[in-house]
Protein backbone atom coordinates (compact mmCIF):
# COMPACT_ATOMS: atom_id res chain seq x y z
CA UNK A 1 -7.56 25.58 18.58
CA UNK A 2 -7.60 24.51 22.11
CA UNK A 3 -4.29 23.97 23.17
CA UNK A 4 -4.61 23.05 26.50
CA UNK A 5 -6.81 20.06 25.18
CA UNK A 6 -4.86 19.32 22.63
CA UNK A 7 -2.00 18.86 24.46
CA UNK A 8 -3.58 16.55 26.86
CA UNK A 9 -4.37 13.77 24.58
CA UNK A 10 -0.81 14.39 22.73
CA UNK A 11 0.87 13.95 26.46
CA UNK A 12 -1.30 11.04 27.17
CA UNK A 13 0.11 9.23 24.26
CA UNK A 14 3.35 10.30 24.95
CA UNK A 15 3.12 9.06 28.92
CA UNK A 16 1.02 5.76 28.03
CA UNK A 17 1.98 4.70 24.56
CA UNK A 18 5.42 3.37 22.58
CA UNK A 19 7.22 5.69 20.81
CA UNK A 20 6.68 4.34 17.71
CA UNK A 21 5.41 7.03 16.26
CA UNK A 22 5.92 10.81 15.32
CA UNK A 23 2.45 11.98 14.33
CA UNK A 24 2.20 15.73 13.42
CA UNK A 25 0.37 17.76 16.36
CA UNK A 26 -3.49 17.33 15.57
CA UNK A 27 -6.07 15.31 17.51
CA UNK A 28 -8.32 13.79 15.08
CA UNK A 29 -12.04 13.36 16.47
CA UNK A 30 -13.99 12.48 12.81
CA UNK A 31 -14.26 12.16 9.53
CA UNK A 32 -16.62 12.16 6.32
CA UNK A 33 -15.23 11.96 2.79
CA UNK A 34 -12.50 13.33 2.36
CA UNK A 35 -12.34 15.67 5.45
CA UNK A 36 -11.49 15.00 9.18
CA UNK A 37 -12.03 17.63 11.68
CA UNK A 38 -10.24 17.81 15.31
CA UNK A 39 -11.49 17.83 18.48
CA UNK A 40 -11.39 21.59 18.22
CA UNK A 41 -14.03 21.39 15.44
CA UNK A 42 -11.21 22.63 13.05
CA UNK A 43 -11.47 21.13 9.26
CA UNK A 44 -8.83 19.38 7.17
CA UNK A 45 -8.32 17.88 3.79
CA UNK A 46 -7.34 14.56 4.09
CA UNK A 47 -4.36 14.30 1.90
CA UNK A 48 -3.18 11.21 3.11
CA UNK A 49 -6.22 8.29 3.33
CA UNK A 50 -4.65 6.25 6.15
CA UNK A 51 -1.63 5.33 3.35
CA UNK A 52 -4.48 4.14 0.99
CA UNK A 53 -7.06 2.40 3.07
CA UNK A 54 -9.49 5.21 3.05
CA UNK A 55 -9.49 5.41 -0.66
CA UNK A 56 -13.99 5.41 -0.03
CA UNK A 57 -13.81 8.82 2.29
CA UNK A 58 -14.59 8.69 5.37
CA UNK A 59 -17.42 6.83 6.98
CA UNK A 60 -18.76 6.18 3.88
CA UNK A 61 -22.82 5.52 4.52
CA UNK A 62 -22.78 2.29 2.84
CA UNK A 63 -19.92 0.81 3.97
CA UNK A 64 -21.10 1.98 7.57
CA UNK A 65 -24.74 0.59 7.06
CA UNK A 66 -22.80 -2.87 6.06
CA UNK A 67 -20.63 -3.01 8.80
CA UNK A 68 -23.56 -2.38 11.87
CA UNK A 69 -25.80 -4.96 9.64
CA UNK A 70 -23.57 -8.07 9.60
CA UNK A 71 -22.24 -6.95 13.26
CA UNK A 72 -26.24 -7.41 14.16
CA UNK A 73 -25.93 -10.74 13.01
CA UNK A 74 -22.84 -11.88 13.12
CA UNK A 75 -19.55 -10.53 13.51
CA UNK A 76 -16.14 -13.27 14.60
CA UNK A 77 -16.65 -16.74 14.26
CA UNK A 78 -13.40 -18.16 13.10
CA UNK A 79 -12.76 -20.13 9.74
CA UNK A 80 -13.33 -23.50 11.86
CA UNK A 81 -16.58 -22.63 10.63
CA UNK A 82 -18.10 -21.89 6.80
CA UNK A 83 -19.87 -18.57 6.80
CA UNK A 84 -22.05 -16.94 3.67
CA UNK A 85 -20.63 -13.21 3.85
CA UNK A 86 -16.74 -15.04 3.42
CA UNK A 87 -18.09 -17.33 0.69
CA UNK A 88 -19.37 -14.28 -1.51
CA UNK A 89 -16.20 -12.34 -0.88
CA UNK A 90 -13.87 -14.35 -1.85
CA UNK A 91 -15.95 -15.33 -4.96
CA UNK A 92 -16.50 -11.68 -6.01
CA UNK A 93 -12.88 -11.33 -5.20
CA UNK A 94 -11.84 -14.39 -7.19
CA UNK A 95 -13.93 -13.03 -10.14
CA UNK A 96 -12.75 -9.79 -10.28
CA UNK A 97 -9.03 -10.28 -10.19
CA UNK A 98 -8.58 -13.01 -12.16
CA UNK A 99 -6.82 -15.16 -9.40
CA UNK A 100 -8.38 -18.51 -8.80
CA UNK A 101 -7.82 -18.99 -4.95
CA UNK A 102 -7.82 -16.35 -1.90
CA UNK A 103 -6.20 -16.68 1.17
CA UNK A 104 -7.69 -13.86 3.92
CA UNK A 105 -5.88 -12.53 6.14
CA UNK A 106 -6.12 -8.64 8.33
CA UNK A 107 -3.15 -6.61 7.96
CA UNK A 108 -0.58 -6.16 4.60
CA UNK A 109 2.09 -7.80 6.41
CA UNK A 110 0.55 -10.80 7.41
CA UNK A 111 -0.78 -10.76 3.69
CA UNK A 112 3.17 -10.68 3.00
CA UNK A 113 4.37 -13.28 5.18
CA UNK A 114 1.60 -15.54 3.55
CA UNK A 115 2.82 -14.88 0.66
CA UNK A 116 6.28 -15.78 1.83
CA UNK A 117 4.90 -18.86 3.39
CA UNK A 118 3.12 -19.74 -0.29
CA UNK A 119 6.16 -18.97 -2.48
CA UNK A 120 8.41 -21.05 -0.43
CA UNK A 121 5.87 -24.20 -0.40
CA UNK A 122 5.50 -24.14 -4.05
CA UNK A 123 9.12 -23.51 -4.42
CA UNK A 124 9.76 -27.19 -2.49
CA UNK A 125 6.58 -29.08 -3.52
CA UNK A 126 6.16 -27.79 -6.88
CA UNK A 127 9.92 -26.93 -8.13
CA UNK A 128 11.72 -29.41 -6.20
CA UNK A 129 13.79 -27.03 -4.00
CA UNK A 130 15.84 -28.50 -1.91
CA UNK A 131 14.52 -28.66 2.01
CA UNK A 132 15.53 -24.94 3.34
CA UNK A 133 17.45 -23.78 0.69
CA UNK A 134 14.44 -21.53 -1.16
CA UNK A 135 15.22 -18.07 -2.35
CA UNK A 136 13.30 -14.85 -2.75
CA UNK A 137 14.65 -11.74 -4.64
CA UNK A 138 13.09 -8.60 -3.14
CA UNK A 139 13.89 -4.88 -4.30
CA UNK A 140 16.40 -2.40 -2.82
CA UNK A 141 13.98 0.08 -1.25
CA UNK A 142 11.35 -2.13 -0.52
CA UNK A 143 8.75 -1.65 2.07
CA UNK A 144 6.62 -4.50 2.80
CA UNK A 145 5.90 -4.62 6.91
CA UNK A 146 6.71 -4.60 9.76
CA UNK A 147 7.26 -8.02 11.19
CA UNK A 148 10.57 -9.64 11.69
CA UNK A 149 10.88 -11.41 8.76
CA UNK A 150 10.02 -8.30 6.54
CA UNK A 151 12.73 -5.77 8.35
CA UNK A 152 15.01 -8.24 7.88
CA UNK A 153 14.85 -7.70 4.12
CA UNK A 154 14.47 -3.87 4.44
CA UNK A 155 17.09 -2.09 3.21
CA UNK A 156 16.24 0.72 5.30
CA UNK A 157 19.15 -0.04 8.55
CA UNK A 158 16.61 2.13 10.96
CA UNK A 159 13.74 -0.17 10.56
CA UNK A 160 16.50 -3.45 10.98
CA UNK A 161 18.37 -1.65 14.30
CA UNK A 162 17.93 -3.93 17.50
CA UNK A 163 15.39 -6.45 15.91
CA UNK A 164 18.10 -8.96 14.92
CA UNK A 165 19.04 -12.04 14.32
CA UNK A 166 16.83 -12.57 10.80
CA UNK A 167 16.21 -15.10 8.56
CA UNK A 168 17.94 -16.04 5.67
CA UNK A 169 16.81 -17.06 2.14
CA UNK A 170 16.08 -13.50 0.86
CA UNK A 171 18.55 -11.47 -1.65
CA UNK A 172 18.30 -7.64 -2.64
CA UNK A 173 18.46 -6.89 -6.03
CA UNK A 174 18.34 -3.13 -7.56
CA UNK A 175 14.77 -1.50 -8.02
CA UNK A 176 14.13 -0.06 -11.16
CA UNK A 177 14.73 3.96 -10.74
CA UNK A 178 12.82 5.92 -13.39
CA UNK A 179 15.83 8.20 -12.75
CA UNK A 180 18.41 5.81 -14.15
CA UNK A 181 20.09 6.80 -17.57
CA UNK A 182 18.72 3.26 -19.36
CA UNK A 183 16.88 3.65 -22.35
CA UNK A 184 15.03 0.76 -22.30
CA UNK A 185 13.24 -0.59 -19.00
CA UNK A 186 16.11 -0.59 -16.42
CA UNK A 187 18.57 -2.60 -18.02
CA UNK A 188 20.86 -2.23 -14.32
CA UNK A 189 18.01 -3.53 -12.37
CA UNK A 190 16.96 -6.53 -14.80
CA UNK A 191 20.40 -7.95 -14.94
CA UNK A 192 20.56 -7.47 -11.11
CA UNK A 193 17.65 -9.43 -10.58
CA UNK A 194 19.07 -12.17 -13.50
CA UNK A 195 22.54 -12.48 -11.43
CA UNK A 196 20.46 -13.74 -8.48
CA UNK A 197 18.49 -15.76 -9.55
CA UNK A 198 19.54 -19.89 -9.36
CA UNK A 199 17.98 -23.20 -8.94
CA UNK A 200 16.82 -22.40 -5.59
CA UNK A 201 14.95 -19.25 -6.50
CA UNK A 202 11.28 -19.71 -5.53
CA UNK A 203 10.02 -16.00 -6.04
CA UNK A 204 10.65 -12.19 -7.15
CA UNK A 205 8.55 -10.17 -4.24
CA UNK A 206 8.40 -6.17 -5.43
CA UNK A 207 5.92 -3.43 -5.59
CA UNK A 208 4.69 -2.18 -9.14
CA UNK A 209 5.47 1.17 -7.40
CA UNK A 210 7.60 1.46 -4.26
CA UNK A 211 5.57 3.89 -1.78
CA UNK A 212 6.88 4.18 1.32
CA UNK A 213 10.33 4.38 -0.82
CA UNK A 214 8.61 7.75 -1.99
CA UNK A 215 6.66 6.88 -4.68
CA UNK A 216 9.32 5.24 -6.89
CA UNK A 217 7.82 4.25 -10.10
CA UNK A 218 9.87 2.00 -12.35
CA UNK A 219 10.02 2.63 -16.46
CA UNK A 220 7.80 1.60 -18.29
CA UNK A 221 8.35 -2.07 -19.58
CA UNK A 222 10.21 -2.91 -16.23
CA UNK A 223 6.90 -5.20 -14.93
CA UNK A 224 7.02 -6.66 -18.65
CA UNK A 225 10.74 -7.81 -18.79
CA UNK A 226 9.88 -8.99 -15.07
CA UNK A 227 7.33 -10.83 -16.13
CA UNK A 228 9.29 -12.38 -19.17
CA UNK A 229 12.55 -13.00 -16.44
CA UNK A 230 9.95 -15.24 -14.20
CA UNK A 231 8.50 -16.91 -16.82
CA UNK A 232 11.39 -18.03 -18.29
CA UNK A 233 13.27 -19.07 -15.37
CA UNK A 234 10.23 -20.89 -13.72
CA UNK A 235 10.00 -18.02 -10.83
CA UNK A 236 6.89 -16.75 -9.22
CA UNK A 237 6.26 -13.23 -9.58
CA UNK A 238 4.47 -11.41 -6.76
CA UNK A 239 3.37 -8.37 -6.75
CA UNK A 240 2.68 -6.13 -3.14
CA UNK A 241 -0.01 -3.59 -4.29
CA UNK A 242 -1.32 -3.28 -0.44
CA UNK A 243 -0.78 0.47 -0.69
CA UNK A 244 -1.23 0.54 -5.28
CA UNK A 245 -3.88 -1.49 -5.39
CA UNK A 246 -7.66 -1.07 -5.76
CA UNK A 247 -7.76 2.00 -7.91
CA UNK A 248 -4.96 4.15 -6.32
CA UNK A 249 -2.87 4.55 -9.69
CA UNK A 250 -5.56 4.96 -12.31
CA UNK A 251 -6.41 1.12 -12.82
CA UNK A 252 -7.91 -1.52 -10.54
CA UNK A 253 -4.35 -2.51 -10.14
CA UNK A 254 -1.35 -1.28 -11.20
CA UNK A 255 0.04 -4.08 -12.84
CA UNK A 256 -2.62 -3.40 -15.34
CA UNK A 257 -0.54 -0.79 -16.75
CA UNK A 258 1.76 -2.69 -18.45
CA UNK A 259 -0.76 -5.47 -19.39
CA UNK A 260 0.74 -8.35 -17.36
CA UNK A 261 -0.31 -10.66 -15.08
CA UNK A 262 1.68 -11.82 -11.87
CA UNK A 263 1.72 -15.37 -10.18
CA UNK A 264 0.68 -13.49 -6.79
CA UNK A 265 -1.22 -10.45 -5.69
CA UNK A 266 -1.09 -9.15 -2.28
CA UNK A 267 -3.90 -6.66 -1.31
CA UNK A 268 -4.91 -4.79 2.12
CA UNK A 269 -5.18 -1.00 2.85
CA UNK A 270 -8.08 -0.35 0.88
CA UNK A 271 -9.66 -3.72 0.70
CA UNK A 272 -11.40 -2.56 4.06
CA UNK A 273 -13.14 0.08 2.75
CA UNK A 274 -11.17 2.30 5.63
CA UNK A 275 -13.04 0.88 8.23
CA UNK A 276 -11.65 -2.73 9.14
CA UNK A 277 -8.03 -4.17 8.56
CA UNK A 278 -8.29 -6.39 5.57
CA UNK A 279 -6.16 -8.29 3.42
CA UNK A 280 -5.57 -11.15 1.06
CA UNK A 281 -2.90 -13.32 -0.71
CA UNK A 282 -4.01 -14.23 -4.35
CA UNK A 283 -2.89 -16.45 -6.13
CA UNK A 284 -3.45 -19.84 -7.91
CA UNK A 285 -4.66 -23.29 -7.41
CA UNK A 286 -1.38 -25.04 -8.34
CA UNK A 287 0.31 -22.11 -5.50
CA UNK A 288 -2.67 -22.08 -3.30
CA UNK A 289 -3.23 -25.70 -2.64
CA UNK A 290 0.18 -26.39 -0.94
CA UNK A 291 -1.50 -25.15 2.09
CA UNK A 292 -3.19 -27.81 4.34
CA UNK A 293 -5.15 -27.79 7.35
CA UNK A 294 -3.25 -26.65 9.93
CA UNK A 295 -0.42 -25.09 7.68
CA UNK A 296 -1.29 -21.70 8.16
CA UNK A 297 -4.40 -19.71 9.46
CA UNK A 298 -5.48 -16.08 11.07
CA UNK A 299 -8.40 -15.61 14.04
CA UNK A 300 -9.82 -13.12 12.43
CA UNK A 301 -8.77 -13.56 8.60
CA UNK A 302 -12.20 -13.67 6.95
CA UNK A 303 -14.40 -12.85 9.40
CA UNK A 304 -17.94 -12.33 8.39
CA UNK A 305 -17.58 -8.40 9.37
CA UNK A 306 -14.48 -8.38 7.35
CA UNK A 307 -15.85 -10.19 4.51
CA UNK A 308 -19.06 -8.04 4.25
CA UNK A 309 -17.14 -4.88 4.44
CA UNK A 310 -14.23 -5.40 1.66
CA UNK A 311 -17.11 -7.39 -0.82
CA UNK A 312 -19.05 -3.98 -0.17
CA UNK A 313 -15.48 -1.86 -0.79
CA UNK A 314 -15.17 -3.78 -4.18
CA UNK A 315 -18.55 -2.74 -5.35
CA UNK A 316 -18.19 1.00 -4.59
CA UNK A 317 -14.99 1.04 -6.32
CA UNK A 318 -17.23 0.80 -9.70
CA UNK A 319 -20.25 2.13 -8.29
CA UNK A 320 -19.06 5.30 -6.85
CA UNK A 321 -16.70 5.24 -10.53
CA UNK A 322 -13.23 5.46 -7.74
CA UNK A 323 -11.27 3.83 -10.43
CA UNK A 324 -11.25 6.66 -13.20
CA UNK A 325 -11.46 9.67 -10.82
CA UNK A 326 -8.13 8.15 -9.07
CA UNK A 327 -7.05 8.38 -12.71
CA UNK A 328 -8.65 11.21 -14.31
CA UNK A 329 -8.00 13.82 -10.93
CA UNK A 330 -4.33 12.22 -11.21
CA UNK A 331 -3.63 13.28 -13.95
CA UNK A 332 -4.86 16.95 -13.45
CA UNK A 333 -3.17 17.01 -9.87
CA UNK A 334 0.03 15.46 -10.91
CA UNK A 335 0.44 17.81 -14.17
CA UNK A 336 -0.17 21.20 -11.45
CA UNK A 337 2.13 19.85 -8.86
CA UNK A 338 4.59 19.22 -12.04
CA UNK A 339 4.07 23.10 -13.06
CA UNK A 340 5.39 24.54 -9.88
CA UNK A 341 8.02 26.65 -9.76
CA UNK A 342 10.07 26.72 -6.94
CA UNK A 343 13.32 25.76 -7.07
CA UNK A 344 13.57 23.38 -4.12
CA UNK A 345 11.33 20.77 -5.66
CA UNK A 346 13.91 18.16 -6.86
CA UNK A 347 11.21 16.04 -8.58
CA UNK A 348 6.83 15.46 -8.55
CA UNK A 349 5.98 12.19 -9.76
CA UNK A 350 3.04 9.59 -9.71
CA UNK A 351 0.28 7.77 -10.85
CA UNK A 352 -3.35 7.88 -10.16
CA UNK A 353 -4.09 10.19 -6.90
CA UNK A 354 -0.57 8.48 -5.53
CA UNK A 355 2.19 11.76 -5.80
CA UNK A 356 5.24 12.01 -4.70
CA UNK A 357 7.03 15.85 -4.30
CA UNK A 358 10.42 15.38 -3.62
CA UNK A 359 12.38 18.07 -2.18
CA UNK A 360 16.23 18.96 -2.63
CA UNK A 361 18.22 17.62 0.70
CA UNK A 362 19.60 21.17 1.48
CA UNK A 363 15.96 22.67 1.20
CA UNK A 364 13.55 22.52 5.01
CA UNK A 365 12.59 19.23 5.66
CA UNK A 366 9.67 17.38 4.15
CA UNK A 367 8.18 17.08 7.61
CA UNK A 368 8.32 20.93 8.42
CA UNK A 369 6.50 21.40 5.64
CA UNK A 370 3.83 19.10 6.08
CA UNK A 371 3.31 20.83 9.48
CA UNK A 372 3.15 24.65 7.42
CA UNK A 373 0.51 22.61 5.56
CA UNK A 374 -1.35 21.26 8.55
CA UNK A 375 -2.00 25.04 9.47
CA UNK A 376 -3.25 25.75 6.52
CA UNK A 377 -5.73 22.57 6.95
CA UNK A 378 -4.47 20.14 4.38
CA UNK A 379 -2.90 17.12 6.14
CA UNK A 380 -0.32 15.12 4.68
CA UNK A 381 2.77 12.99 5.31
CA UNK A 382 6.30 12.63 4.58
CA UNK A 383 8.61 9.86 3.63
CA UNK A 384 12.78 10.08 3.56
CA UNK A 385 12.78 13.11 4.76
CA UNK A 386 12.78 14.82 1.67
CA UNK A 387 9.45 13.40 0.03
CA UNK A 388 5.69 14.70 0.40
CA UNK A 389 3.29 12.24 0.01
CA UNK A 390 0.08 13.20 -1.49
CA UNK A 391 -2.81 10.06 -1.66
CA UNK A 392 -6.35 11.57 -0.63
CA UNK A 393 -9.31 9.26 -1.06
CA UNK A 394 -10.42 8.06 -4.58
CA UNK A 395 -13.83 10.39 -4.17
CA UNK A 396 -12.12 13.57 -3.88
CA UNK A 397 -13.55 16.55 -6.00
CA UNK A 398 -11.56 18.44 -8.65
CA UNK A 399 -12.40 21.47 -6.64
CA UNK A 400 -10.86 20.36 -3.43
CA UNK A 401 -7.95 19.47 -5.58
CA UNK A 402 -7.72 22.99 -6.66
CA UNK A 403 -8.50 24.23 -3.03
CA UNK A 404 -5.27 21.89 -2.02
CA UNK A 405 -3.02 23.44 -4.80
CA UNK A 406 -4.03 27.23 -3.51
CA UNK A 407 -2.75 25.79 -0.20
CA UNK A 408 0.38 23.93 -1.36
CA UNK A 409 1.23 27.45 -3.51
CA UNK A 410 0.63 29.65 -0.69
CA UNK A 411 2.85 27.78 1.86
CA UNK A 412 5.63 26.91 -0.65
CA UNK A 413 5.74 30.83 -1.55
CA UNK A 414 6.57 31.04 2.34
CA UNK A 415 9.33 28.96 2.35
């Protein structure tokens, strides 16, 4: 590896961009499936898949023939206009989730804020919520964006320092910690979310499985009793699967798991097929059709490009059979992780090609290792400090799995 070179486009960042960031030391120059290669010409395993949105690989030929086809003909004309490409998306969209009405938008957390925007409108024009008193219960641990409005709810105090004042109308209940002694569900985190609930409540916002929390998956029958909470207490439930959704646990969605279905879906990451940011509030008429013109709106939310690329995305999730190698290779990668014996791994848990290794606080830090495994030409990422996240794309072999573990073994057995 060229260092000199290396360095230069590492210091260039460092003179010309924010410091927003603490990316591991590699300059990234391409990719193809599920392997990226530096400007050095060295190869990696991607481990990590952009957080979920290249869950295809990398420059997947399709998805690449799609996007220089509709840029040919059309690429950003704004949704003052009606355009074919958005028309088919949202109906294959519409189709395949089960939600009757789609709101586009790019990014997760303007996906979020729509949602935010939706719950609350329903929650006055629908519910009969007072003006400005609506309510949403969110989840300790929650990750859902960046914008003001979403760190505001974080209950992570680094992502909240200096950014202040925020908005009210949001309350923190517990998240449901598979760790918890309850035998049933999470009895501590359903009667949190019960005590906060009132007539002002207009919407429970979680994730089916908290990632950026460090891949914190709730019991199972939490998303049931949820569901049963909402209902019975006339409450939307929306789920954030912008990082679980679209085949990343073992199902199209991870709600699926627990056979229920949620007032509001919020998808991005993947939806893009890893080459455009896309994303989407779903949801239903009687939600949907509080918005009038004028009451909300994006640029570049369903842009022909956009639209072409993620109704593409959707197809090879089926066609390329993403779905059950996400939960097939899961299973097999999550039950060799589990089989490791070291005795700084605290915990390895997941679902689907989503993993979480969680290291004991006194061991080296997740981030060192992740750097040990960098050399070694697996990249990955770390969360908390303490957690390795492992989420390669959905078309990942079993025998670059296997490859990975020989690396992960090897570099643990340094430690």
């Amino acid at each position: 590896m060229d260092k000199t070179l290396q360095s230069t486009y590492i210091e260039k960042e460092a003179l010309y961009g924010a410091s927003n960031y603490s990316p591991l030391p590699v300059v990234l120059e391409k990719g193809e499936g599920a392997y990226l290669w530096d400007i050095d010409g060295n190869k990696y395993l991607d481990m990590m898949s952009a957080y979920s949105a290249v869950s295809h690989g990398h420059s997947h030929p399709e998805l690449v023939k799609t996007l220089h086809d509709q840029a040919k003909k059309l690429a950003i004309s704004s949704r003052a206009f009606y355009t074919e490409p958005f028309a088919a998306y949202i109906e294959k969209l519409s189709k395949l989730s089960g939600f009757s009405a789609i709101l586009p938008m790019n990014t997760g957390a303007e996906a979020v804020e729509t949602a935010i925007k939706a719950a609350r409108r329903w929650g006055y024009f629908t519910k009969g919520i007072p003006d400005n008193k609506a309510e949403i219960i969110i989840a300790d641990g929650n990750f859902h964006g960046r914008t003001t409005t979403i760190v505001g709810f974080s209950s992570e105090e680094e992502y909240k320092k200096g950014f202040g004042p925020f908005g009210a109308g949001f309350l923190t209940a517990d998240y449901c910690n598979n760790n918890c002694d309850c035998k049933q569900a999470c009895t501590t985190s359903i009667e949190s979310i019960k005590s906060l609930i009132t007539k002002n409540t207009c919407a429970v916002l979680v994730e089916p499985i908290q990632g950026e929390g460090g891949i914190i998956i709730p019991k199972e029958g939490w998303l049931k009793q949820l569901r049963e909470i909402c209902t019975e207490n006339n409450v939307l439930m929306i789920l954030d699967e912008i990082q679980s959704g679209l085949g990343r646990t073992g199902k199209l969605f991870a709600y699926q798991h627990e056979d229920i279905i949620p007032d509001g879906l919020i998808l991005g990451k993947a939806l893009g097929g890893g080459l455009m940011p896309v994303s989407a509030f779903l949801s239903s008429r009687e939600v949907m059709d509080h918005f009038d013109p004028g009451s909300h709106g994006s640029t570049f939310g369903g842009n022909p490009l956009a639209a072409s690329v993620a109704s593409k995305a959707l197809d090879l999730l089926y066609e390329d059979n993403l779905i059950d190698n996400s939960h097939e290779l899961g299973l097999f990668f999550l039950k060799e992780l589990q089989s490791l014996n070291f005795s700084f791994i605290k915990e390895v848990r997941g679902k689907g090609l989503w993993i979480g290794l969680e290291l004991h606080k006194s061991s080296m830090p997740a981030k060192d290792v992740c750097k040990l495994l960098l050399k070694e030409g697996m990249l990955c990422k770390e969360t908390h400090e303490t957690v390795i996240r492992f989420a390669p794309p959905l078309m990942i072999k079993k025998s670059e799995i296997e490859w990975a573990l020989s690396k992960i073994k090897k570099v643990f057995s340094s430690i």
